[in-house]
PDB file of N, CA and C in Angstrom:
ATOM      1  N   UNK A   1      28.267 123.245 112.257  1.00  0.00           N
ATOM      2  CA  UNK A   1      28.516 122.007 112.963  1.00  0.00           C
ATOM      3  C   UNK A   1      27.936 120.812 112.207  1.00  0.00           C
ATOM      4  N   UNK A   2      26.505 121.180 111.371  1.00  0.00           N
ATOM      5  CA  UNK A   2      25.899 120.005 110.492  1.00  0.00           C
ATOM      6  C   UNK A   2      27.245 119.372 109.827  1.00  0.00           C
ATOM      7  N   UNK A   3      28.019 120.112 108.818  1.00  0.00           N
ATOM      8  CA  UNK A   3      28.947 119.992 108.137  1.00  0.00           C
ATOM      9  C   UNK A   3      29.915 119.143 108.531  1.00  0.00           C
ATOM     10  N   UNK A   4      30.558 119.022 110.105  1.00  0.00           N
ATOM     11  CA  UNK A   4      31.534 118.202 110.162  1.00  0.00           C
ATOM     12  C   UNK A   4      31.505 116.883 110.809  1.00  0.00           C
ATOM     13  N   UNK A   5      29.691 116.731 111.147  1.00  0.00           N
ATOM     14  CA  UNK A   5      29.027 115.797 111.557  1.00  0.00           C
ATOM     15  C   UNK A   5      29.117 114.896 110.369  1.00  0.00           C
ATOM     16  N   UNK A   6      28.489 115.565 109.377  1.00  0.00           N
ATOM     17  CA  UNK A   6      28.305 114.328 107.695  1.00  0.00           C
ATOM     18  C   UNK A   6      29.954 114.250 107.566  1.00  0.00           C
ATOM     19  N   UNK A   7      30.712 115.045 107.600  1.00  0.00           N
ATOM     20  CA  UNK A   7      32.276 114.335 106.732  1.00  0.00           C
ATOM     21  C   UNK A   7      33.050 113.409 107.956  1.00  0.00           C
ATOM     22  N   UNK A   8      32.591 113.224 109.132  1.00  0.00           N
ATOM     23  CA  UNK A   8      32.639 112.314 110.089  1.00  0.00           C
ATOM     24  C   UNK A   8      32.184 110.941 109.850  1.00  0.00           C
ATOM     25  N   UNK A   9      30.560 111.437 109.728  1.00  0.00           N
ATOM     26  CA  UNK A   9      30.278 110.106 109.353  1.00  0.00           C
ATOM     27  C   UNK A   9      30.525 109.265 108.119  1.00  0.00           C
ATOM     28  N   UNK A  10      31.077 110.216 107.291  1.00  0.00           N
ATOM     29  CA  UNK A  10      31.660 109.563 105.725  1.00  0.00           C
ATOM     30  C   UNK A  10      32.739 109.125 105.858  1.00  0.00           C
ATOM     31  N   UNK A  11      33.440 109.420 106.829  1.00  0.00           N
ATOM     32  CA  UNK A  11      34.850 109.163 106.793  1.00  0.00           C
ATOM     33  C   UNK A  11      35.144 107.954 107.650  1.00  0.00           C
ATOM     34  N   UNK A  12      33.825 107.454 108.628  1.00  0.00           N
ATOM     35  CA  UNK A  12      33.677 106.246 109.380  1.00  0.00           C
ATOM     36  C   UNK A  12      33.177 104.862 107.826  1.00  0.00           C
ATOM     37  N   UNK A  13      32.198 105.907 106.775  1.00  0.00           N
ATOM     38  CA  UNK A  13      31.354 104.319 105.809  1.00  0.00           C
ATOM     39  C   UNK A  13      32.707 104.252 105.458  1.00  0.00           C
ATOM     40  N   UNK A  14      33.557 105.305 104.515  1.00  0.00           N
ATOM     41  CA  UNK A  14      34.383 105.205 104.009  1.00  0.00           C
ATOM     42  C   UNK A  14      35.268 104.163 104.780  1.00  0.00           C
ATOM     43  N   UNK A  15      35.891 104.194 106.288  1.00  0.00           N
ATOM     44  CA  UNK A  15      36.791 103.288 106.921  1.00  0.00           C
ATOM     45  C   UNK A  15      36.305 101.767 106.553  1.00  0.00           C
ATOM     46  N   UNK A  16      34.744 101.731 107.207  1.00  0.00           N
ATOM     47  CA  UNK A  16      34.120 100.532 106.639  1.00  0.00           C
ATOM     48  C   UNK A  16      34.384  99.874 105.554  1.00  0.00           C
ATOM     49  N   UNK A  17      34.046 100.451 104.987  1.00  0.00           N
ATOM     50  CA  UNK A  17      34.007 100.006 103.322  1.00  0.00           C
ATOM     51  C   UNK A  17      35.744  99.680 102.795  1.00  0.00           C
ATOM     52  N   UNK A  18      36.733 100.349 103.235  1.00  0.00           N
ATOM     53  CA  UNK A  18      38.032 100.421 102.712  1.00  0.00           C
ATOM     54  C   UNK A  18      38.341  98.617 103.835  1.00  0.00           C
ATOM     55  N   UNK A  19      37.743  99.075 104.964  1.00  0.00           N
ATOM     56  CA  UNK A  19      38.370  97.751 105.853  1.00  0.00           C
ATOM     57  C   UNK A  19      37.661  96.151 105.018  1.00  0.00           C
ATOM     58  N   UNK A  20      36.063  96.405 104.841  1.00  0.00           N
ATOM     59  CA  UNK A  20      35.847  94.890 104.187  1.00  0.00           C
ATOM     60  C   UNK A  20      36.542  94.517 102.926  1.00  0.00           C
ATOM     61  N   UNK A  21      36.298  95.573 102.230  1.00  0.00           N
ATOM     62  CA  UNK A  21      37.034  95.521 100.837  1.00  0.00           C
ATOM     63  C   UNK A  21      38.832  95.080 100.656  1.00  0.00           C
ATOM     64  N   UNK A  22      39.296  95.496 101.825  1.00  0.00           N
ATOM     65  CA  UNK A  22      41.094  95.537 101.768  1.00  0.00           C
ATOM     66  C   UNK A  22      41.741  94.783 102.501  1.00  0.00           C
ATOM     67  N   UNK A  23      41.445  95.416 103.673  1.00  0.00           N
ATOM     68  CA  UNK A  23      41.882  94.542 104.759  1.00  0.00           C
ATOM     69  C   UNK A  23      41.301  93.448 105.443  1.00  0.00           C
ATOM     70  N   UNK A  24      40.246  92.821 105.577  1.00  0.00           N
ATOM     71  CA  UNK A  24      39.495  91.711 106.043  1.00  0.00           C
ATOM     72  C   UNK A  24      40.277  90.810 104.826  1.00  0.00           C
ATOM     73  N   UNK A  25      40.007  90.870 103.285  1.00  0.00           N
ATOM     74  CA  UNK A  25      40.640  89.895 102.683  1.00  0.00           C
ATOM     75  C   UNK A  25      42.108  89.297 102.773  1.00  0.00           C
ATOM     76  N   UNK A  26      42.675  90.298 103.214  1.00  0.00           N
ATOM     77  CA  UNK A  26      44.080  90.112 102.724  1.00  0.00           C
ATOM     78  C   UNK A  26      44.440  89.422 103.931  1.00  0.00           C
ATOM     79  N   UNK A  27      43.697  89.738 105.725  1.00  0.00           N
ATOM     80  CA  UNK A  27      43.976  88.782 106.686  1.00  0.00           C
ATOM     81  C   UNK A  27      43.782  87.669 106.158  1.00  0.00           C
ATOM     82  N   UNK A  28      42.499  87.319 105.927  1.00  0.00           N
ATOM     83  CA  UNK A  28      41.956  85.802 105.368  1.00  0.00           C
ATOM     84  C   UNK A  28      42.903  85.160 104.791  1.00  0.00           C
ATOM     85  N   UNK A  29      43.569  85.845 103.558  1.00  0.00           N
ATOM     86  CA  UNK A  29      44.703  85.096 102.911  1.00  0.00           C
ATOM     87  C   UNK A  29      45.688  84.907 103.365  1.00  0.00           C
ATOM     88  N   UNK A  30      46.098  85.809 104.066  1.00  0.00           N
ATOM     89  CA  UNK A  30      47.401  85.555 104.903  1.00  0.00           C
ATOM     90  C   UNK A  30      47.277  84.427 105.913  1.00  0.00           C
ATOM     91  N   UNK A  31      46.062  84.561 106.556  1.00  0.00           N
ATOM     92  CA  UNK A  31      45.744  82.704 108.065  1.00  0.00           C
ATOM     93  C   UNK A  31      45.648  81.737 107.297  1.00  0.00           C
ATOM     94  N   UNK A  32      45.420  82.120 105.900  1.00  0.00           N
ATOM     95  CA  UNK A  32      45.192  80.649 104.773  1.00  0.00           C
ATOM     96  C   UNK A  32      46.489  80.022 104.792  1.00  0.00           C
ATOM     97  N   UNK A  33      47.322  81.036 104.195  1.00  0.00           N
ATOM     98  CA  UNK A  33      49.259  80.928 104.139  1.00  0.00           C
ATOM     99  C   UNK A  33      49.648  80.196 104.912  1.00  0.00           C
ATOM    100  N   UNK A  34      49.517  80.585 106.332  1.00  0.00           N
ATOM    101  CA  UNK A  34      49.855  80.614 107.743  1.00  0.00           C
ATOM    102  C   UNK A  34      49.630  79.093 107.584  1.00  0.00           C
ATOM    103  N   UNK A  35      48.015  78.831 107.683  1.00  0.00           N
ATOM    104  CA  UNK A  35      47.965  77.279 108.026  1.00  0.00           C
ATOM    105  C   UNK A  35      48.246  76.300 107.153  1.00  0.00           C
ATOM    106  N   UNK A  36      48.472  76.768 105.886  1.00  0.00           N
ATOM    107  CA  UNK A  36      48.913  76.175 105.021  1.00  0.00           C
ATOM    108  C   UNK A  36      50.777  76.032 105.190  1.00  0.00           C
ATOM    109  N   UNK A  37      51.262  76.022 105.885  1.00  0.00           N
ATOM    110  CA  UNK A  37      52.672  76.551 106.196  1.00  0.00           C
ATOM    111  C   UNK A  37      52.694  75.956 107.078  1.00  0.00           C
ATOM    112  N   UNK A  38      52.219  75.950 108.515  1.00  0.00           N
ATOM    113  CA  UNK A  38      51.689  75.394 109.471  1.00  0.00           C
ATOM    114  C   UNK A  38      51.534  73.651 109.353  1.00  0.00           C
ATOM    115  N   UNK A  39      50.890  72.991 108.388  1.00  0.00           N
ATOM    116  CA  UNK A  39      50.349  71.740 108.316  1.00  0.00           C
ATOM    117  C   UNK A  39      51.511  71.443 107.204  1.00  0.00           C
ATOM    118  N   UNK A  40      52.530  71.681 106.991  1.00  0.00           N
ATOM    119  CA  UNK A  40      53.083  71.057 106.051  1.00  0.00           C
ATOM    120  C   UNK A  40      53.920  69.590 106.349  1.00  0.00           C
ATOM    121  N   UNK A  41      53.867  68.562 105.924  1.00  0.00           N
ATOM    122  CA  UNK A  41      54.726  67.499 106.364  1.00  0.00           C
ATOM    123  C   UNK A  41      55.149  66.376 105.456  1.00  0.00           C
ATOM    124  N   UNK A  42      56.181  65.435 106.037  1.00  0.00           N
ATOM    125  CA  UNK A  42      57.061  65.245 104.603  1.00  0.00           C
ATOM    126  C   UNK A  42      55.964  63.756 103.926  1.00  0.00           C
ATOM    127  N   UNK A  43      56.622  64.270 101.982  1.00  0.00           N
ATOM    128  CA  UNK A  43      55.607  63.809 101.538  1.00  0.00           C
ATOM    129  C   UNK A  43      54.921  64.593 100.962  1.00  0.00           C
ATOM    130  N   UNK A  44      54.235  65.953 101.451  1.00  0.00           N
ATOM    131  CA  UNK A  44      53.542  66.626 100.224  1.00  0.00           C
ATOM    132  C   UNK A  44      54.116  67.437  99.281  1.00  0.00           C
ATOM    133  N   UNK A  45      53.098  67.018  98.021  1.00  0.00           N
ATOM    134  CA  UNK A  45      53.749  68.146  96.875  1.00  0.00           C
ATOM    135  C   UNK A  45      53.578  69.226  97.086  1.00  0.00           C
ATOM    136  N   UNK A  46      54.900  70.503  97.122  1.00  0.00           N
ATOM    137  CA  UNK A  46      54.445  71.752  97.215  1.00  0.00           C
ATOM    138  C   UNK A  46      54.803  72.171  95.446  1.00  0.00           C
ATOM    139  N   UNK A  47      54.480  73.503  95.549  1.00  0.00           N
ATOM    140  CA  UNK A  47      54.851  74.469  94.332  1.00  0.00           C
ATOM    141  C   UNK A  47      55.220  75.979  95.342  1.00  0.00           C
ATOM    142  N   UNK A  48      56.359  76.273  94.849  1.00  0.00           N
ATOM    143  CA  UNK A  48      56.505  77.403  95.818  1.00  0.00           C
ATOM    144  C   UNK A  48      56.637  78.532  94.819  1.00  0.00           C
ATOM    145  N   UNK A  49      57.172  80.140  95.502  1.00  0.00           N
ATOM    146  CA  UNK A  49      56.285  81.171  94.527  1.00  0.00           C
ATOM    147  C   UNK A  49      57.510  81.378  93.523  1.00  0.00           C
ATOM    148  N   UNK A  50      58.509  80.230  93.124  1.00  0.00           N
ATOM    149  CA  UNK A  50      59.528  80.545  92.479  1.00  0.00           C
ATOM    150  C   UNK A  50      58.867  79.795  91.147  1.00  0.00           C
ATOM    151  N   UNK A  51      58.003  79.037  91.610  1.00  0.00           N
ATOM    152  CA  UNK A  51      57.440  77.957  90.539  1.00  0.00           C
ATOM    153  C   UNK A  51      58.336  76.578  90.786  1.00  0.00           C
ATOM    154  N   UNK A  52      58.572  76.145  91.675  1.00  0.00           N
ATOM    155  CA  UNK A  52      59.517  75.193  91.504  1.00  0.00           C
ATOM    156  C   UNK A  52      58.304  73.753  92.199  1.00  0.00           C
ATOM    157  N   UNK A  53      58.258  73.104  91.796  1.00  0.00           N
ATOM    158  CA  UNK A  53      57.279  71.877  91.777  1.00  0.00           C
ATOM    159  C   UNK A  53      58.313  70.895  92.700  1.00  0.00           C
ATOM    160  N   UNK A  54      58.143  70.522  93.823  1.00  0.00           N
ATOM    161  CA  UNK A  54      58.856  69.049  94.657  1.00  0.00           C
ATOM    162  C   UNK A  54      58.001  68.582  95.465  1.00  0.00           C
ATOM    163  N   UNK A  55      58.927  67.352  96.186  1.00  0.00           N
ATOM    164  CA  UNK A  55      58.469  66.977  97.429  1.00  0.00           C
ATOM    165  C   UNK A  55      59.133  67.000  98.741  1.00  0.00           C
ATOM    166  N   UNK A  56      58.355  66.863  99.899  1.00  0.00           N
ATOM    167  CA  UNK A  56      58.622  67.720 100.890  1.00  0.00           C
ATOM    168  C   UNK A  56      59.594  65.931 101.598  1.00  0.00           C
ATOM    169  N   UNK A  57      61.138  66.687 101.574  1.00  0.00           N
ATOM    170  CA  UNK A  57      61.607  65.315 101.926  1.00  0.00           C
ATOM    171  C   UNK A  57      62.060  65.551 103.728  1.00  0.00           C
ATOM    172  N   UNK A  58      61.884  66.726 103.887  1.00  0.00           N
ATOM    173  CA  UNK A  58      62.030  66.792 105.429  1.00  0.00           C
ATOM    174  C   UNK A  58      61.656  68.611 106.096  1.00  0.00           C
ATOM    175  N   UNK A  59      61.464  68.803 107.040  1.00  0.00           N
ATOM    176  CA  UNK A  59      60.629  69.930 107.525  1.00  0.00           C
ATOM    177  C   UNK A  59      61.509  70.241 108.577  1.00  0.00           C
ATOM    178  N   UNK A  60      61.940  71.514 108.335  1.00  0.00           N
ATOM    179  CA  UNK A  60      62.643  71.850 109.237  1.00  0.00           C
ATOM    180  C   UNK A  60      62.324  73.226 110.261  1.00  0.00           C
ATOM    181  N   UNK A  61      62.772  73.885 111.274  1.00  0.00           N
ATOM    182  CA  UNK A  61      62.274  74.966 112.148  1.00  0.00           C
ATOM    183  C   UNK A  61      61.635  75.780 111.322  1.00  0.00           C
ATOM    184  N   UNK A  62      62.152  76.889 110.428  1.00  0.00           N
ATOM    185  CA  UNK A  62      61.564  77.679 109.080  1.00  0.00           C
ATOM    186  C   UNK A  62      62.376  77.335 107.895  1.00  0.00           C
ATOM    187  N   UNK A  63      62.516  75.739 107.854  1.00  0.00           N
ATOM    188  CA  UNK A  63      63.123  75.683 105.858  1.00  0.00           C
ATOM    189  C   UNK A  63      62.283  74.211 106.018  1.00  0.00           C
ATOM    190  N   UNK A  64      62.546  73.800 104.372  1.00  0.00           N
ATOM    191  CA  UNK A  64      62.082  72.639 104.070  1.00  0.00           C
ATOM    192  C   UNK A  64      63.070  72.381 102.776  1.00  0.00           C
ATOM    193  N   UNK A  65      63.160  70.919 102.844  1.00  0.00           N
ATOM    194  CA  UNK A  65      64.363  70.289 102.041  1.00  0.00           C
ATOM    195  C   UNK A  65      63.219  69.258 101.565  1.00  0.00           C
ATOM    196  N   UNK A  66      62.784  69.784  99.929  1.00  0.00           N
ATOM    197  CA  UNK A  66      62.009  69.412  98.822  1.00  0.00           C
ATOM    198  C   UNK A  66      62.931  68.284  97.471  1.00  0.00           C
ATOM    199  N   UNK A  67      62.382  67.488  97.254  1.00  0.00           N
ATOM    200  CA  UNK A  67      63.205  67.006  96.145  1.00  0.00           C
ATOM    201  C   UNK A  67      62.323  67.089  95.153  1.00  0.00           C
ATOM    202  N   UNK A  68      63.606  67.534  94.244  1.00  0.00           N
ATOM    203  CA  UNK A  68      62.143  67.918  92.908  1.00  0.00           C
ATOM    204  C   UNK A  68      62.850  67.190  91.551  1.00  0.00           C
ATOM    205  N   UNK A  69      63.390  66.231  91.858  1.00  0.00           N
ATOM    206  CA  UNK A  69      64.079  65.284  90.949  1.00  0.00           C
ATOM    207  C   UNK A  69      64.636  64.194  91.722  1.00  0.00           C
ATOM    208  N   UNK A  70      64.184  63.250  90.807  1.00  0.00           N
ATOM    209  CA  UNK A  70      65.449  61.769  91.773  1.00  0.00           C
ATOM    210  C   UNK A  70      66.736  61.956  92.196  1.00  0.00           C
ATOM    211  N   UNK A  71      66.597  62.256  93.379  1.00  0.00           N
ATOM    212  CA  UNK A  71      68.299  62.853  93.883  1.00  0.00           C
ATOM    213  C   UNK A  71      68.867  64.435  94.220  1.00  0.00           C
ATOM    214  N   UNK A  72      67.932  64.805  93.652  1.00  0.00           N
ATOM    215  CA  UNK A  72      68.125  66.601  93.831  1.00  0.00           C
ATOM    216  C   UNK A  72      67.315  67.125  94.885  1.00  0.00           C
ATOM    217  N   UNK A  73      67.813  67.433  95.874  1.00  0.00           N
ATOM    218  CA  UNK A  73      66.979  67.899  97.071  1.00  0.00           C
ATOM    219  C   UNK A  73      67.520  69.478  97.228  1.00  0.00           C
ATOM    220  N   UNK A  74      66.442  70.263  97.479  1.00  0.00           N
ATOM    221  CA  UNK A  74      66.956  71.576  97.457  1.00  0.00           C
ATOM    222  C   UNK A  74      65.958  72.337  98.665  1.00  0.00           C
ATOM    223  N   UNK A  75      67.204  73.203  99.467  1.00  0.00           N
ATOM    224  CA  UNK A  75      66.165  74.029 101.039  1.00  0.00           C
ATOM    225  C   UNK A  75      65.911  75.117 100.577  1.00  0.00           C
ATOM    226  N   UNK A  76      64.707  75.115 101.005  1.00  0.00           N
ATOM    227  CA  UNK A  76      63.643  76.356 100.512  1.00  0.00           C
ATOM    228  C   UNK A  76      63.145  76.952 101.707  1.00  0.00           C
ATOM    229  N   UNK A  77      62.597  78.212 101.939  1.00  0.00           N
ATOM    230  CA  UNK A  77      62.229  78.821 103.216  1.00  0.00           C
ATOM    231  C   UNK A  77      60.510  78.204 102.937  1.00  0.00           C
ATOM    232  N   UNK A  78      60.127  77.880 104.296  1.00  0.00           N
ATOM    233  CA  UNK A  78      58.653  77.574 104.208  1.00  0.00           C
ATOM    234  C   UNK A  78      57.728  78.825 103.787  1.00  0.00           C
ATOM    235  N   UNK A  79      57.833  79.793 104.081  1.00  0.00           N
ATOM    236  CA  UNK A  79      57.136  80.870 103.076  1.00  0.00           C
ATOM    237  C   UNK A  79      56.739  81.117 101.776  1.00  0.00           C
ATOM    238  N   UNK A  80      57.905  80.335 101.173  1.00  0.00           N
ATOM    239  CA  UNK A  80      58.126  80.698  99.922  1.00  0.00           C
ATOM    240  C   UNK A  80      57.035  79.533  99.261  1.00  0.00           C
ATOM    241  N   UNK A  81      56.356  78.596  99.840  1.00  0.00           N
ATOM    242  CA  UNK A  81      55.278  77.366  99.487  1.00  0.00           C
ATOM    243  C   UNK A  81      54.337  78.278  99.181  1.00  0.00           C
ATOM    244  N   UNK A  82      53.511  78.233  98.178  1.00  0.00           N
ATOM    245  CA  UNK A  82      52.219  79.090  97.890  1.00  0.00           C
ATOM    246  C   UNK A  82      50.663  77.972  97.785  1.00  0.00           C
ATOM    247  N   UNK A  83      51.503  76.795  97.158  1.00  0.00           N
ATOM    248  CA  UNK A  83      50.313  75.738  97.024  1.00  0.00           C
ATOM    249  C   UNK A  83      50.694  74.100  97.171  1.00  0.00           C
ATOM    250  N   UNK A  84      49.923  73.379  97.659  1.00  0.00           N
ATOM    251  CA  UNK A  84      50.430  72.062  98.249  1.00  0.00           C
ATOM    252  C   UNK A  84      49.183  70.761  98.313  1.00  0.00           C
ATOM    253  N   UNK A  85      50.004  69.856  98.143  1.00  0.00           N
ATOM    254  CA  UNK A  85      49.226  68.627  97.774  1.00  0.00           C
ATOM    255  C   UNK A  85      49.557  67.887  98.857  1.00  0.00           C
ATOM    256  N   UNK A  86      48.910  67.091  99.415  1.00  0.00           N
ATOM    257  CA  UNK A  86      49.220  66.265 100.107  1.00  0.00           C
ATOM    258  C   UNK A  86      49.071  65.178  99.836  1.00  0.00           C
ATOM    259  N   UNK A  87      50.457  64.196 100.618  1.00  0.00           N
ATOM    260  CA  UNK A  87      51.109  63.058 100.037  1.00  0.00           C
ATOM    261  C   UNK A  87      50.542  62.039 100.090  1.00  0.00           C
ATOM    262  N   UNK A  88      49.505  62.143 100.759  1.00  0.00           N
ATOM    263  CA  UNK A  88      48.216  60.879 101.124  1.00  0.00           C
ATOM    264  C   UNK A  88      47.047  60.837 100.230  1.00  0.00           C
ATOM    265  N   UNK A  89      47.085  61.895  99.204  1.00  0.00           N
ATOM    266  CA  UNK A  89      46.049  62.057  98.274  1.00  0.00           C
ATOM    267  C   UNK A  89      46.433  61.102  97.119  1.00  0.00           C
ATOM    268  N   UNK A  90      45.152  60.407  96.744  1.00  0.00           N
ATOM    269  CA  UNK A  90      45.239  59.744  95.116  1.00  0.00           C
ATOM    270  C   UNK A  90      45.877  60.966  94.022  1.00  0.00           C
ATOM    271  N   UNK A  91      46.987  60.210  93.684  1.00  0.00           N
ATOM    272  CA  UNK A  91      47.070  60.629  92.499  1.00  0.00           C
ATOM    273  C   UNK A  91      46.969  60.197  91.272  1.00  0.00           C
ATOM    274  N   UNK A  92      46.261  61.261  90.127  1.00  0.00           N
ATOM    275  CA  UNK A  92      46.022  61.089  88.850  1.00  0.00           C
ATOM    276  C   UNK A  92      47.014  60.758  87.866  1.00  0.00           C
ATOM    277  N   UNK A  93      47.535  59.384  87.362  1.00  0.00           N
ATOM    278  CA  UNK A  93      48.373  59.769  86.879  1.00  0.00           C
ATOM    279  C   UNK A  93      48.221  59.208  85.298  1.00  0.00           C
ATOM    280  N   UNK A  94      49.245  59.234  84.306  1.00  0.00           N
ATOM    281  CA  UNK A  94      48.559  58.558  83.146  1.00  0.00           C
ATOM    282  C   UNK A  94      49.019  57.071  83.001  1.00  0.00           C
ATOM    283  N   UNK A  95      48.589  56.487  81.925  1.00  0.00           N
ATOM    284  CA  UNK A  95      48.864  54.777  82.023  1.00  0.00           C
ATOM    285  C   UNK A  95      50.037  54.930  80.927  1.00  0.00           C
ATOM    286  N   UNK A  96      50.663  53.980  81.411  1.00  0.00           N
ATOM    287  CA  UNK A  96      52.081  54.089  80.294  1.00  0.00           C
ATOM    288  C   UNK A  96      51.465  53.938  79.085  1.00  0.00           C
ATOM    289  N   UNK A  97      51.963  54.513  78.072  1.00  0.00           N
ATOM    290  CA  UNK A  97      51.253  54.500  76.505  1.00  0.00           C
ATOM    291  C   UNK A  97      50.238  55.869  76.390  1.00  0.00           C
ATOM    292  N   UNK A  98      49.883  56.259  77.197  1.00  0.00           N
ATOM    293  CA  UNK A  98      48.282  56.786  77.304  1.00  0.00           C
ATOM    294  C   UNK A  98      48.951  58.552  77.101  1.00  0.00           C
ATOM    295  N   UNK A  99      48.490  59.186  76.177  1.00  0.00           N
ATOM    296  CA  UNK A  99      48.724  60.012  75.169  1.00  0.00           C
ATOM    297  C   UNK A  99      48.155  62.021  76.212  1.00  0.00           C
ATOM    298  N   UNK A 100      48.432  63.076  76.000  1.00  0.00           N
ATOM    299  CA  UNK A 100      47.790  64.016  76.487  1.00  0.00           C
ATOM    300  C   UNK A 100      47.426  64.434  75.137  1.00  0.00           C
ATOM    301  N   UNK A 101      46.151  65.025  74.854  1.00  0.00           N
ATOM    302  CA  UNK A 101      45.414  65.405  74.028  1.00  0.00           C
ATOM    303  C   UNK A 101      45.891  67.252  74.035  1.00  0.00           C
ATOM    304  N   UNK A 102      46.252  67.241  73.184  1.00  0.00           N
ATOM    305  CA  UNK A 102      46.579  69.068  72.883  1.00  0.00           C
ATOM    306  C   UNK A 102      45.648  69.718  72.010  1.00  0.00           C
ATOM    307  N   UNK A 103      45.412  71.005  72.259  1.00  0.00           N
ATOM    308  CA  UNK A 103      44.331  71.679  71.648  1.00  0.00           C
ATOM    309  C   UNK A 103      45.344  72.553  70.197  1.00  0.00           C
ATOM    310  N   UNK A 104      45.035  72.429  69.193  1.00  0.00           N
ATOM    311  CA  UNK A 104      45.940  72.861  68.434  1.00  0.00           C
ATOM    312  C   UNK A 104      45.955  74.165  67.527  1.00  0.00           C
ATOM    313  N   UNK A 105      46.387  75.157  67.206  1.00  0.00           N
ATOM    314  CA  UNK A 105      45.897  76.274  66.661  1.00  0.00           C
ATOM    315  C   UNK A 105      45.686  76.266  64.759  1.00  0.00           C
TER     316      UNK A 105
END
């Protein structure tokens, strides 16, 4: 009976350990998604997981209609947003003339 007491209780650290390690993170990231998906509104820059860089020109039930060129507006499922700027933030931008410095091999 000792015997199936210890592979009991190993099989509870083990649950432990598999749940902080696996599953606790991957919720976290997913309510991140969520509210990040959640708070989206028109105006911010997204990047979605196609790589496609726009702005959010209107928000719809589950799509969003992004323009990612002067005139090119294209509907995307709100899921598909992975990272986002918002449209009220300073942006960095360069001064006309003003050069990007490349690292060169």
């Amino acid at each position: 009976m000792e015997g199936a007491t210890s592979l009991i209780i190993l099989l509870v650290v083990f649950g432990g350990i598999f749940y902080f390690l696996l599953i606790r993170p991957q919720r976290k990231k997913q309510q991140q998604h969520e509210d990040l998906v959640d708070n989206l509104k028109t105006g911010d820059e997204v990047i979605t997981a196609g790589g496609i860089h726009g702005s959010v020109t209107e928000v719809m039930e589950e799509d969003l209609l992004i323009e990612v060129e002067d005139g090119t507006v294209i509907k995307i499922q709100q899921d598909s947003v992975v990272e986002t700027k918002s449209g009220d933030e300073d942006n960095e931008e360069l001064n006309p003339g003003e050069e990007i410095e490349e690292d060169r091999l």
